[in-house]
PDB file of N, CA and C in Angstrom:
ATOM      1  N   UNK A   1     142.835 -25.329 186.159  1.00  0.00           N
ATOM      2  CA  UNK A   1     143.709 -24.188 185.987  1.00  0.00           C
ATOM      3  C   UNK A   1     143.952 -23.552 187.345  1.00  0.00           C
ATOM      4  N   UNK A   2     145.441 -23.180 187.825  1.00  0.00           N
ATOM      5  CA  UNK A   2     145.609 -22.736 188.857  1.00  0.00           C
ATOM      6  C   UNK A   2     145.498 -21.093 189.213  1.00  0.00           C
ATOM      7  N   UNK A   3     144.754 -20.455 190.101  1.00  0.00           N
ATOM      8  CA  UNK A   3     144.642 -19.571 190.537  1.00  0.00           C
ATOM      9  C   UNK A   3     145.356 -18.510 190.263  1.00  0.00           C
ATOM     10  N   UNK A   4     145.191 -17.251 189.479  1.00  0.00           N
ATOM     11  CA  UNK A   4     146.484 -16.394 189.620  1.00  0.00           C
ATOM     12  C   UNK A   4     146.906 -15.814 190.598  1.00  0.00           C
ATOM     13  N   UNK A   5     147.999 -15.591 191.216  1.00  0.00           N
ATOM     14  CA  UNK A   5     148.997 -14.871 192.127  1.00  0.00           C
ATOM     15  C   UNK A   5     149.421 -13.529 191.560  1.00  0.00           C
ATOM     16  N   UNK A   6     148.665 -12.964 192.630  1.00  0.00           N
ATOM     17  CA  UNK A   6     149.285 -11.305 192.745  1.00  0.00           C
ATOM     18  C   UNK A   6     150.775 -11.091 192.569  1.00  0.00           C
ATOM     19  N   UNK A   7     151.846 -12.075 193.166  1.00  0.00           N
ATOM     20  CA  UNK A   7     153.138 -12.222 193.032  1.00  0.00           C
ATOM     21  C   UNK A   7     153.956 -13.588 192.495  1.00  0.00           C
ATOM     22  N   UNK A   8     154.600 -13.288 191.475  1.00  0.00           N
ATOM     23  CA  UNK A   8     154.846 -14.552 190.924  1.00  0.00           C
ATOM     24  C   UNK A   8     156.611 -14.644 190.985  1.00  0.00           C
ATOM     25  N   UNK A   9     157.036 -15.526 191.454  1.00  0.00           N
ATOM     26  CA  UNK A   9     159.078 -15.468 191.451  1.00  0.00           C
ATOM     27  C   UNK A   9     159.350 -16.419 191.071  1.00  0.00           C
ATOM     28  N   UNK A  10     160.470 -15.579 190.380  1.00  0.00           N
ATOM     29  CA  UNK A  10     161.199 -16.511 189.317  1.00  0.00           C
ATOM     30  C   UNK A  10     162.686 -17.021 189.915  1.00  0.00           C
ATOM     31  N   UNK A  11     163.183 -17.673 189.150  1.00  0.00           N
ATOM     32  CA  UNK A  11     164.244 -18.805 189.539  1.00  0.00           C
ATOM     33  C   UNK A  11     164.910 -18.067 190.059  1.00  0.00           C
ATOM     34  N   UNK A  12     165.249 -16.626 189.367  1.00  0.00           N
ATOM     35  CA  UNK A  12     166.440 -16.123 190.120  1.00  0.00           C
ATOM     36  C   UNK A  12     166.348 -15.431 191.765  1.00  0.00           C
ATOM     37  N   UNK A  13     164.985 -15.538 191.826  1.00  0.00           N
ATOM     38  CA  UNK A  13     164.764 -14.794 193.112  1.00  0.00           C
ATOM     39  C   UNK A  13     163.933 -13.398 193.273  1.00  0.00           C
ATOM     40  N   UNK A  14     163.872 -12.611 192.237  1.00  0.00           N
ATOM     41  CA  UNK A  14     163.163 -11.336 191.939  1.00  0.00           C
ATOM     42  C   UNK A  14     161.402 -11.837 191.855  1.00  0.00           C
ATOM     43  N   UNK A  15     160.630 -10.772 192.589  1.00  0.00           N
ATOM     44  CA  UNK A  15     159.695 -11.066 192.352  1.00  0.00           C
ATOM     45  C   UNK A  15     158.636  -9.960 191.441  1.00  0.00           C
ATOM     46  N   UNK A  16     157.706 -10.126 190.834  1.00  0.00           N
ATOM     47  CA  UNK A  16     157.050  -9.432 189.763  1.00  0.00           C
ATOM     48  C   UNK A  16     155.950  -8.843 190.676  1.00  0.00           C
ATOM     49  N   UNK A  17     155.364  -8.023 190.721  1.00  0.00           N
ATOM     50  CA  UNK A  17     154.067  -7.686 191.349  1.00  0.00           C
ATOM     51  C   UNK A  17     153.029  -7.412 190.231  1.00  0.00           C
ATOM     52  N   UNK A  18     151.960  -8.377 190.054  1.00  0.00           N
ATOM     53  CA  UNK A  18     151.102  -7.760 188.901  1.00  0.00           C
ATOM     54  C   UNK A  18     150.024  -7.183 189.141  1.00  0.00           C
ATOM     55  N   UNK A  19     149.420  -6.189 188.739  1.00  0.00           N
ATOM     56  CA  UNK A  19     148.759  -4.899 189.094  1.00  0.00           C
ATOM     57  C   UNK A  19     147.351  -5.633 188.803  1.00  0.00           C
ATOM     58  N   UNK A  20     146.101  -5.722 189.496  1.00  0.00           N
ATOM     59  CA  UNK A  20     144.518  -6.117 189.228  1.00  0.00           C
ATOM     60  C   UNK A  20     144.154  -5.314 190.067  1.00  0.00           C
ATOM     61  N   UNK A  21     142.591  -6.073 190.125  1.00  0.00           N
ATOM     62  CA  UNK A  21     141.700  -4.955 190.487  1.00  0.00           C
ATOM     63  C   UNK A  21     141.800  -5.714 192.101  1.00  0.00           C
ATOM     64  N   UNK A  22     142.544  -6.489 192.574  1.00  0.00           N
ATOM     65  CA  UNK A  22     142.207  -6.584 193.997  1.00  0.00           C
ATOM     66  C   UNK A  22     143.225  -6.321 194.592  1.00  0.00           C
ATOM     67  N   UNK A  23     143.528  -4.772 194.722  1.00  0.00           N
ATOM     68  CA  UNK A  23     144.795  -4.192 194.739  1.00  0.00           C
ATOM     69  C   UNK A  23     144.288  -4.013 196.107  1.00  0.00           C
ATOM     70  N   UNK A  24     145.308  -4.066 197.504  1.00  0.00           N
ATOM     71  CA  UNK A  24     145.018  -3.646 199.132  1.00  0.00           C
ATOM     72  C   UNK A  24     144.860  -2.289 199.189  1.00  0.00           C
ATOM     73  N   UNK A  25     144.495  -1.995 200.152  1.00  0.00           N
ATOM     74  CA  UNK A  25     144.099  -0.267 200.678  1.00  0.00           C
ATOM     75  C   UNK A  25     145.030   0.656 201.003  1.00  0.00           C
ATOM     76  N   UNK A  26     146.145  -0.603 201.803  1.00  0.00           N
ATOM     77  CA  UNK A  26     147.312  -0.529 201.824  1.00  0.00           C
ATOM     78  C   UNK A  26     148.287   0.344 201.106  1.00  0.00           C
ATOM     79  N   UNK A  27     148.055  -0.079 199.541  1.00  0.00           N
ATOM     80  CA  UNK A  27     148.824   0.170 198.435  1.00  0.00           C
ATOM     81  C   UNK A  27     148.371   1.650 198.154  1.00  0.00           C
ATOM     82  N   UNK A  28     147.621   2.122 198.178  1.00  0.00           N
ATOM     83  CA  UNK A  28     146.573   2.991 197.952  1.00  0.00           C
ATOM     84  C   UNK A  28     148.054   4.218 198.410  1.00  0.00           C
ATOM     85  N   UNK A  29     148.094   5.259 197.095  1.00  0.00           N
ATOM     86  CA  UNK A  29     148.514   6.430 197.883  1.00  0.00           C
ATOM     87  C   UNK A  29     148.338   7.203 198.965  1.00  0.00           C
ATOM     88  N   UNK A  30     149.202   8.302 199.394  1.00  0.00           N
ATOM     89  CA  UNK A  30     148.097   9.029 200.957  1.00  0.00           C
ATOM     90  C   UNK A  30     147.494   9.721 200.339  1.00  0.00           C
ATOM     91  N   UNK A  31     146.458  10.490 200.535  1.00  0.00           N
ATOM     92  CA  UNK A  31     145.526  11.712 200.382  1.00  0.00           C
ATOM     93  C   UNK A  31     146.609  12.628 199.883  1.00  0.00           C
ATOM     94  N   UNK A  32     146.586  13.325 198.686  1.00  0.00           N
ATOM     95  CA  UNK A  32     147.179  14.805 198.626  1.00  0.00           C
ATOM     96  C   UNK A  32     146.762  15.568 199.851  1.00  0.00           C
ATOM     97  N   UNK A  33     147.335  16.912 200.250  1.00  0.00           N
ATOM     98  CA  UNK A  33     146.511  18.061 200.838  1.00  0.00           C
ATOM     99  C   UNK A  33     145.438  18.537 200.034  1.00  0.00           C
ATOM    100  N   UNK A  34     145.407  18.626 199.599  1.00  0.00           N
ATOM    101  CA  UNK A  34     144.190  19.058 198.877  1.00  0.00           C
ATOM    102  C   UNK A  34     142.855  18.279 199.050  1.00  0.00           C
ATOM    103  N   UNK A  35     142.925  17.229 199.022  1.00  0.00           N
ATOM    104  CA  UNK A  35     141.649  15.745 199.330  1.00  0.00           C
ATOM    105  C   UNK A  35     141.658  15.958 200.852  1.00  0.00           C
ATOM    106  N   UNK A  36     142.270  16.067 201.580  1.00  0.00           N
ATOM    107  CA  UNK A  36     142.328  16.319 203.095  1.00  0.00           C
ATOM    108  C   UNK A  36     141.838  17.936 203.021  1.00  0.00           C
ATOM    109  N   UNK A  37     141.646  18.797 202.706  1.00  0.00           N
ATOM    110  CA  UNK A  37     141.210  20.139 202.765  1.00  0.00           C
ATOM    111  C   UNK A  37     139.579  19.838 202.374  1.00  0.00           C
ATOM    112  N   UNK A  38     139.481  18.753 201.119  1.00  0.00           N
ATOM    113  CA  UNK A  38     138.130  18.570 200.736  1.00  0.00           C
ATOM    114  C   UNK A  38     137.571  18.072 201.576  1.00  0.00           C
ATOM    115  N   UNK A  39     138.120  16.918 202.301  1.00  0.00           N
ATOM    116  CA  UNK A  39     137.536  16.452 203.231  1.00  0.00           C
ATOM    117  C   UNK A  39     137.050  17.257 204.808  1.00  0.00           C
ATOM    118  N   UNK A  40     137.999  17.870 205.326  1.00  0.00           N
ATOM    119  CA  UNK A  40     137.665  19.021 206.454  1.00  0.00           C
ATOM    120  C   UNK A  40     136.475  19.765 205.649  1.00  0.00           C
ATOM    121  N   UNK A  41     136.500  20.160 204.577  1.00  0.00           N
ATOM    122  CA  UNK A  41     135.576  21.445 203.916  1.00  0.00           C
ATOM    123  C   UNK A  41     133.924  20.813 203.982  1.00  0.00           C
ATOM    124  N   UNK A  42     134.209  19.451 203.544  1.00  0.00           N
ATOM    125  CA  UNK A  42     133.054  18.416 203.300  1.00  0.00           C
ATOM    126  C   UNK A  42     132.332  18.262 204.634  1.00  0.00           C
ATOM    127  N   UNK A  43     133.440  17.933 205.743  1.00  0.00           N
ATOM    128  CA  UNK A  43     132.792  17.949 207.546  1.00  0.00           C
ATOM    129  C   UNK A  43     132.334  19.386 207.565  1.00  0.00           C
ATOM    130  N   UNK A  44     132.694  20.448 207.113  1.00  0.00           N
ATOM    131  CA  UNK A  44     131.881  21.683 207.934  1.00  0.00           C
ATOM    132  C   UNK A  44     130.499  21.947 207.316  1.00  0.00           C
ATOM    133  N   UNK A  45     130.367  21.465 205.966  1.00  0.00           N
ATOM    134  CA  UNK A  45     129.528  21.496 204.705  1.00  0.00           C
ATOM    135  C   UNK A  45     128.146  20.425 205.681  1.00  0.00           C
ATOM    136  N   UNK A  46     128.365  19.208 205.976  1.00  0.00           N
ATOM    137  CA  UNK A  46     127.528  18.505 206.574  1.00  0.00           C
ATOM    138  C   UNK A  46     127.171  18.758 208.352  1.00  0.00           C
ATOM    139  N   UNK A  47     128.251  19.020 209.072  1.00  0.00           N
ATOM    140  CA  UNK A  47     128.126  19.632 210.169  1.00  0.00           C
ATOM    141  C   UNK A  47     126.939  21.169 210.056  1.00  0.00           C
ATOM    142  N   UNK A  48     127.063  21.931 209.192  1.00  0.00           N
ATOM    143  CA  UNK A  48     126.094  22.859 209.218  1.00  0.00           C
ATOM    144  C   UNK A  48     124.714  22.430 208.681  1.00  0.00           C
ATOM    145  N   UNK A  49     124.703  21.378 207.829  1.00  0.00           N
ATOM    146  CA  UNK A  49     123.557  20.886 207.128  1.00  0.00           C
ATOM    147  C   UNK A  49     122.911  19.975 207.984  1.00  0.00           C
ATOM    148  N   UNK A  50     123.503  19.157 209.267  1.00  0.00           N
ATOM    149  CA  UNK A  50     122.928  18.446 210.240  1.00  0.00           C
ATOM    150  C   UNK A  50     123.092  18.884 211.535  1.00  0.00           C
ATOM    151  N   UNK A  51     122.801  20.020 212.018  1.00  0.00           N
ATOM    152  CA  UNK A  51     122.949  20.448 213.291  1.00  0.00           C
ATOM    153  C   UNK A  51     122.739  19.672 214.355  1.00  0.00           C
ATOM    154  N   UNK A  52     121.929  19.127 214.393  1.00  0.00           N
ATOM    155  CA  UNK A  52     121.260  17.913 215.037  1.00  0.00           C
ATOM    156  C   UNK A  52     122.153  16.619 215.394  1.00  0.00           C
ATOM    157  N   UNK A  53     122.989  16.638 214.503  1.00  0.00           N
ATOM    158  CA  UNK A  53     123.917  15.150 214.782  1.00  0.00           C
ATOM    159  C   UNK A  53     125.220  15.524 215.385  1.00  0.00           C
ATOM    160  N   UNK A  54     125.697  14.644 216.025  1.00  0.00           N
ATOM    161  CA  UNK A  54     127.021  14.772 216.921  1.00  0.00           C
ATOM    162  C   UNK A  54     128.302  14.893 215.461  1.00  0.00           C
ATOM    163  N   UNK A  55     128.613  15.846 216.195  1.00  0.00           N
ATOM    164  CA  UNK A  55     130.289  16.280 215.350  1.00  0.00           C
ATOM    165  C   UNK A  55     131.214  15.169 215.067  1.00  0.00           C
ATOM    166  N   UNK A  56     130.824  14.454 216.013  1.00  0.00           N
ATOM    167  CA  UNK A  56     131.966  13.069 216.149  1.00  0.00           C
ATOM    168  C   UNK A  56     131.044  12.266 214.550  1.00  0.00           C
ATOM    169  N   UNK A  57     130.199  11.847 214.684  1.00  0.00           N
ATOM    170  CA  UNK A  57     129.110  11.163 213.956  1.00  0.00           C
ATOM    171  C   UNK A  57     129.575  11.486 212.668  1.00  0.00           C
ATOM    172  N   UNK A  58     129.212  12.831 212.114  1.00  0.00           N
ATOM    173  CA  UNK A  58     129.679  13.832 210.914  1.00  0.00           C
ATOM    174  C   UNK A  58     130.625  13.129 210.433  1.00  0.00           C
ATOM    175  N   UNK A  59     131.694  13.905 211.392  1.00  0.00           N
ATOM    176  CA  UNK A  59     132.959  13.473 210.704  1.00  0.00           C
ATOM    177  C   UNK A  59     133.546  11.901 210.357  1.00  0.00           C
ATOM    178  N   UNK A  60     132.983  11.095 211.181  1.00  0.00           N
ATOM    179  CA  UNK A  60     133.142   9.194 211.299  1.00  0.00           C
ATOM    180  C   UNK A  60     132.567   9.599 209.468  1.00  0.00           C
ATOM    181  N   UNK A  61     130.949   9.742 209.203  1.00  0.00           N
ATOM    182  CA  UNK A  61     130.558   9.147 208.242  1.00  0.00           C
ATOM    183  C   UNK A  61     131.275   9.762 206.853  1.00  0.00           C
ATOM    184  N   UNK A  62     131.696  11.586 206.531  1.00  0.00           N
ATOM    185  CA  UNK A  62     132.253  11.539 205.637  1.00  0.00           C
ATOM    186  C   UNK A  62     133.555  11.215 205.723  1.00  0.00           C
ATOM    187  N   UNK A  63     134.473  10.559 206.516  1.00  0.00           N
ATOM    188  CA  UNK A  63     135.364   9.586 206.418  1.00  0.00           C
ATOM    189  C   UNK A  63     135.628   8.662 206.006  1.00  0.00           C
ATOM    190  N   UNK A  64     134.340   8.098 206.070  1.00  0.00           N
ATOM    191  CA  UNK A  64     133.914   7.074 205.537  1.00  0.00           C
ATOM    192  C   UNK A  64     133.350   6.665 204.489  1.00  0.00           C
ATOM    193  N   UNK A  65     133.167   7.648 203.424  1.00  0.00           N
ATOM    194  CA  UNK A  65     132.673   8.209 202.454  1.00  0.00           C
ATOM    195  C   UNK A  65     133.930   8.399 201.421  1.00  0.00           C
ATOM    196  N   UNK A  66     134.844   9.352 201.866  1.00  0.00           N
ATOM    197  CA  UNK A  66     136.223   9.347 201.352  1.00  0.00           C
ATOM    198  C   UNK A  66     137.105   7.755 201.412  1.00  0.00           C
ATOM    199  N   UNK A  67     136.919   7.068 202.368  1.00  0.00           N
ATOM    200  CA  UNK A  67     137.359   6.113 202.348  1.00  0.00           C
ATOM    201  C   UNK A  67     137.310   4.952 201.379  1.00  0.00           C
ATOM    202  N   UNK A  68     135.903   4.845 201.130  1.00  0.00           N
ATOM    203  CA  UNK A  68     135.203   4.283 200.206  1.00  0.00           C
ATOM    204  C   UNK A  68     135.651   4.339 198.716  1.00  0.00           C
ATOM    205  N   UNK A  69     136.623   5.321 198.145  1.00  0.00           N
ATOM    206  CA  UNK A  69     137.040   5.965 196.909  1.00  0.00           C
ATOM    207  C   UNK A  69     138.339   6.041 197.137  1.00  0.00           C
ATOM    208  N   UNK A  70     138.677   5.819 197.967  1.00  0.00           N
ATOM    209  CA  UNK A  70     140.340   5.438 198.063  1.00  0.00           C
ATOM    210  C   UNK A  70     140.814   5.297 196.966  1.00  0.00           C
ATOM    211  N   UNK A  71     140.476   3.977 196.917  1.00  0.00           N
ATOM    212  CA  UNK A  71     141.401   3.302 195.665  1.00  0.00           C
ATOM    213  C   UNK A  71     140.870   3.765 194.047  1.00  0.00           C
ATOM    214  N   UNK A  72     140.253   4.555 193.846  1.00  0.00           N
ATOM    215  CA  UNK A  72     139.321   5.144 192.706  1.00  0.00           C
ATOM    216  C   UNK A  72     141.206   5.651 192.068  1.00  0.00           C
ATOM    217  N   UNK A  73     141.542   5.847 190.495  1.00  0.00           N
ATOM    218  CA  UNK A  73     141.945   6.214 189.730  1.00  0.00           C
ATOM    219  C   UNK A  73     141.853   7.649 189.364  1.00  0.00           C
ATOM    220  N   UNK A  74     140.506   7.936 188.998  1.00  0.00           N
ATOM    221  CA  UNK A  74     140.248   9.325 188.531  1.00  0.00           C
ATOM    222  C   UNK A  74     139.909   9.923 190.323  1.00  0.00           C
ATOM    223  N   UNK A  75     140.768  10.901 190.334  1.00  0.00           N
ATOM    224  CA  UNK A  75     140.322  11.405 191.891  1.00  0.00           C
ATOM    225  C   UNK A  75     139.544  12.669 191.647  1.00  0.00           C
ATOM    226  N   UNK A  76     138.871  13.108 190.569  1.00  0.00           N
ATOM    227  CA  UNK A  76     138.722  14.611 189.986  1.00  0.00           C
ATOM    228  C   UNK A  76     137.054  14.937 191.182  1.00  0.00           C
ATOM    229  N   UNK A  77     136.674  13.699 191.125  1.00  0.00           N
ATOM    230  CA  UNK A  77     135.211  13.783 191.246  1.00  0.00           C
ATOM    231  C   UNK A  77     134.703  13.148 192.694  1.00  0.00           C
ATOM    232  N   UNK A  78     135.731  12.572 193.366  1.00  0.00           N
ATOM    233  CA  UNK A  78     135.688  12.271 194.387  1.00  0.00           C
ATOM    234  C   UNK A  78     135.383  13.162 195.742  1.00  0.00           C
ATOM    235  N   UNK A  79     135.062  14.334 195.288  1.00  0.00           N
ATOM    236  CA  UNK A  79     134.614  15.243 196.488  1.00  0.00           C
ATOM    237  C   UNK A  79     133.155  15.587 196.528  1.00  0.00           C
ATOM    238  N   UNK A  80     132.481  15.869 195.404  1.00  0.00           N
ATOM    239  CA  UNK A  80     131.098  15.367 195.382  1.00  0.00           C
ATOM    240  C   UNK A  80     130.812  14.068 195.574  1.00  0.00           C
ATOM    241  N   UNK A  81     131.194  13.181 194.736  1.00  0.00           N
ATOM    242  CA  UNK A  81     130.679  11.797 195.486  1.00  0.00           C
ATOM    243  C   UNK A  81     130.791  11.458 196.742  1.00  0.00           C
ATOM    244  N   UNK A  82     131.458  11.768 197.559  1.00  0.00           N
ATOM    245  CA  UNK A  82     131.480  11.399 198.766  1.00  0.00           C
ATOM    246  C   UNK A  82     130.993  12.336 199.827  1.00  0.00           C
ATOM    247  N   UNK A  83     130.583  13.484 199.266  1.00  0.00           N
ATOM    248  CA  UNK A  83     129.723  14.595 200.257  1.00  0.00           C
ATOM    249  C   UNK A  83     128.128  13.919 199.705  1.00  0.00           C
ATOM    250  N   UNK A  84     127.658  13.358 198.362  1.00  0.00           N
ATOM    251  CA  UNK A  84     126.411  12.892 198.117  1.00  0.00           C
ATOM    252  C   UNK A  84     126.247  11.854 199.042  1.00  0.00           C
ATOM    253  N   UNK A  85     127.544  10.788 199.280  1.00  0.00           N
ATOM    254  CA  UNK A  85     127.628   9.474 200.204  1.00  0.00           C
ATOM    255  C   UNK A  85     126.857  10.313 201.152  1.00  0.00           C
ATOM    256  N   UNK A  86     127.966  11.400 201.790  1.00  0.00           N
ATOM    257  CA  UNK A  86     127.705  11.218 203.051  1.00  0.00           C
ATOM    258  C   UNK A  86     125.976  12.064 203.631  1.00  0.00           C
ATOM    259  N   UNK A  87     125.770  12.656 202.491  1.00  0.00           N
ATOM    260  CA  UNK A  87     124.041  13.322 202.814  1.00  0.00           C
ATOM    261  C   UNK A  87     123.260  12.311 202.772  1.00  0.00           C
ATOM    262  N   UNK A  88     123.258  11.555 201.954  1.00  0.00           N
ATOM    263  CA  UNK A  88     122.599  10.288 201.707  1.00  0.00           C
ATOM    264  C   UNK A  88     122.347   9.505 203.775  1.00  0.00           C
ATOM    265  N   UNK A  89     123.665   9.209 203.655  1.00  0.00           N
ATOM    266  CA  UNK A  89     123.947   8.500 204.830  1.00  0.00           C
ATOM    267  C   UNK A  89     123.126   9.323 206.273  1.00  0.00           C
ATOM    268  N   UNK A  90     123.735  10.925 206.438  1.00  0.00           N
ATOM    269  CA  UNK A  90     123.386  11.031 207.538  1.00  0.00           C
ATOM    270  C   UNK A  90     121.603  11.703 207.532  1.00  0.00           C
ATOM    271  N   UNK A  91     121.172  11.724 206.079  1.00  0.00           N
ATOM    272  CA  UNK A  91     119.749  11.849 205.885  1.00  0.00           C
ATOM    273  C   UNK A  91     118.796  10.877 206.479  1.00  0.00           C
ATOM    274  N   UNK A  92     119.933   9.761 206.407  1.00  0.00           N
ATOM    275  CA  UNK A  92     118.741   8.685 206.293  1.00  0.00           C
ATOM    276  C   UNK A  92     118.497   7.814 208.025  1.00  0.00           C
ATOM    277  N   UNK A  93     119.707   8.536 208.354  1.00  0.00           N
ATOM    278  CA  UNK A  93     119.905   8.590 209.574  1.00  0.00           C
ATOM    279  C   UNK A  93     119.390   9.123 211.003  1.00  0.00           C
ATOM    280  N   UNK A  94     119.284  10.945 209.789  1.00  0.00           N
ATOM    281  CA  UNK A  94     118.221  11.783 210.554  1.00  0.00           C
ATOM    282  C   UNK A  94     116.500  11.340 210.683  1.00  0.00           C
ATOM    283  N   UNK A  95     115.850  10.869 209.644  1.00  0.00           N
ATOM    284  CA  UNK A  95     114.519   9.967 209.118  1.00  0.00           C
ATOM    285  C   UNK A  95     114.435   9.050 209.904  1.00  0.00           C
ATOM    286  N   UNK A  96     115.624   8.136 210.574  1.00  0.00           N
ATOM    287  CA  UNK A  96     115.374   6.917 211.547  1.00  0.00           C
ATOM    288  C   UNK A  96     115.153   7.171 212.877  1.00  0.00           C
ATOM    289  N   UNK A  97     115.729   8.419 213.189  1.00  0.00           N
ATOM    290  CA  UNK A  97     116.006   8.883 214.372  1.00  0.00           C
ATOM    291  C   UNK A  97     114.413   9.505 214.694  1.00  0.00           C
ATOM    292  N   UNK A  98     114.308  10.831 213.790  1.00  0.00           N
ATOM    293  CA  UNK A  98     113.029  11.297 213.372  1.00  0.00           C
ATOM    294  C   UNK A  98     111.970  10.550 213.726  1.00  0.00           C
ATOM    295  N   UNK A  99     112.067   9.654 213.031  1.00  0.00           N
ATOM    296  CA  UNK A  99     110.611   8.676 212.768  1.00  0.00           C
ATOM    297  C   UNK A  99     110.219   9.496 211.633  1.00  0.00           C
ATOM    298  N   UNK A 100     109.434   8.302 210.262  1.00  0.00           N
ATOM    299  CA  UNK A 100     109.293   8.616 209.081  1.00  0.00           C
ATOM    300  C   UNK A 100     107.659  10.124 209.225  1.00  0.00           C
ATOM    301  N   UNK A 101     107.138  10.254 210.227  1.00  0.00           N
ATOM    302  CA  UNK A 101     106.419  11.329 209.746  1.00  0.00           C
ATOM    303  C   UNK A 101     106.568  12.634 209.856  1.00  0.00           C
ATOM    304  N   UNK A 102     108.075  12.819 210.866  1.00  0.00           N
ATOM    305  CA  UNK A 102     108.424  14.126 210.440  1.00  0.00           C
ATOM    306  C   UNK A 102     109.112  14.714 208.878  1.00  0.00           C
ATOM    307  N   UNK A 103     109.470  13.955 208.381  1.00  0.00           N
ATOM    308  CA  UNK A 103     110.131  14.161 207.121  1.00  0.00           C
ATOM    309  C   UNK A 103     109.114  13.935 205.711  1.00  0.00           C
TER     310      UNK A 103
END
């Protein structure tokens, strides 16, 4: 059985685009303002909670955090999850740096 194609064309020339789950990042809408406000709100939220780590750092990882949920459907919940990403991340970060017996 042959492989399915994301794009399939027909005789006349039109092509179909069929919607799965290995949709590009690409495709991905932009951020409302609002997800971009969460996100700045989310950098000052972790910037005060890690004093210790470079601003640049901060902001790379909950970027990267938001990034991660891009393509997510329900966007309702995507601002906690990705401020948990990013505590997670720069916690574990602070602990490596640390060394495990200050923590």
């Amino acid at each position: 059985m042959a492989p399915v194609s994301l794009r399939s064309t027909e005789r006349t020339g039109t092509s179909q685009v069929v919607e799965g789950c290995g949709a590009r990042a690409a495709d991905a809408p932009a951020p409302a303002p609002e997800e971009l406000e969460a996100v700045r709100n989310t950098v000052a939220r972790m910037q005060a909670a890690y004093p210790l780590v470079d601003a640049a750092v901060v902001e790379a990882t909950v970027r990267a955090a938001y990034e991660d949920f891009r393509q997510a459907r329900v966007r309702t919940y995507i601002p906690i999850l990705a401020e948990r990403r990013s505590r997670r991340a720069l916690g574990a970060a602070c602990r490596t740096v640390s060394g495990p017996e200050s923590g």
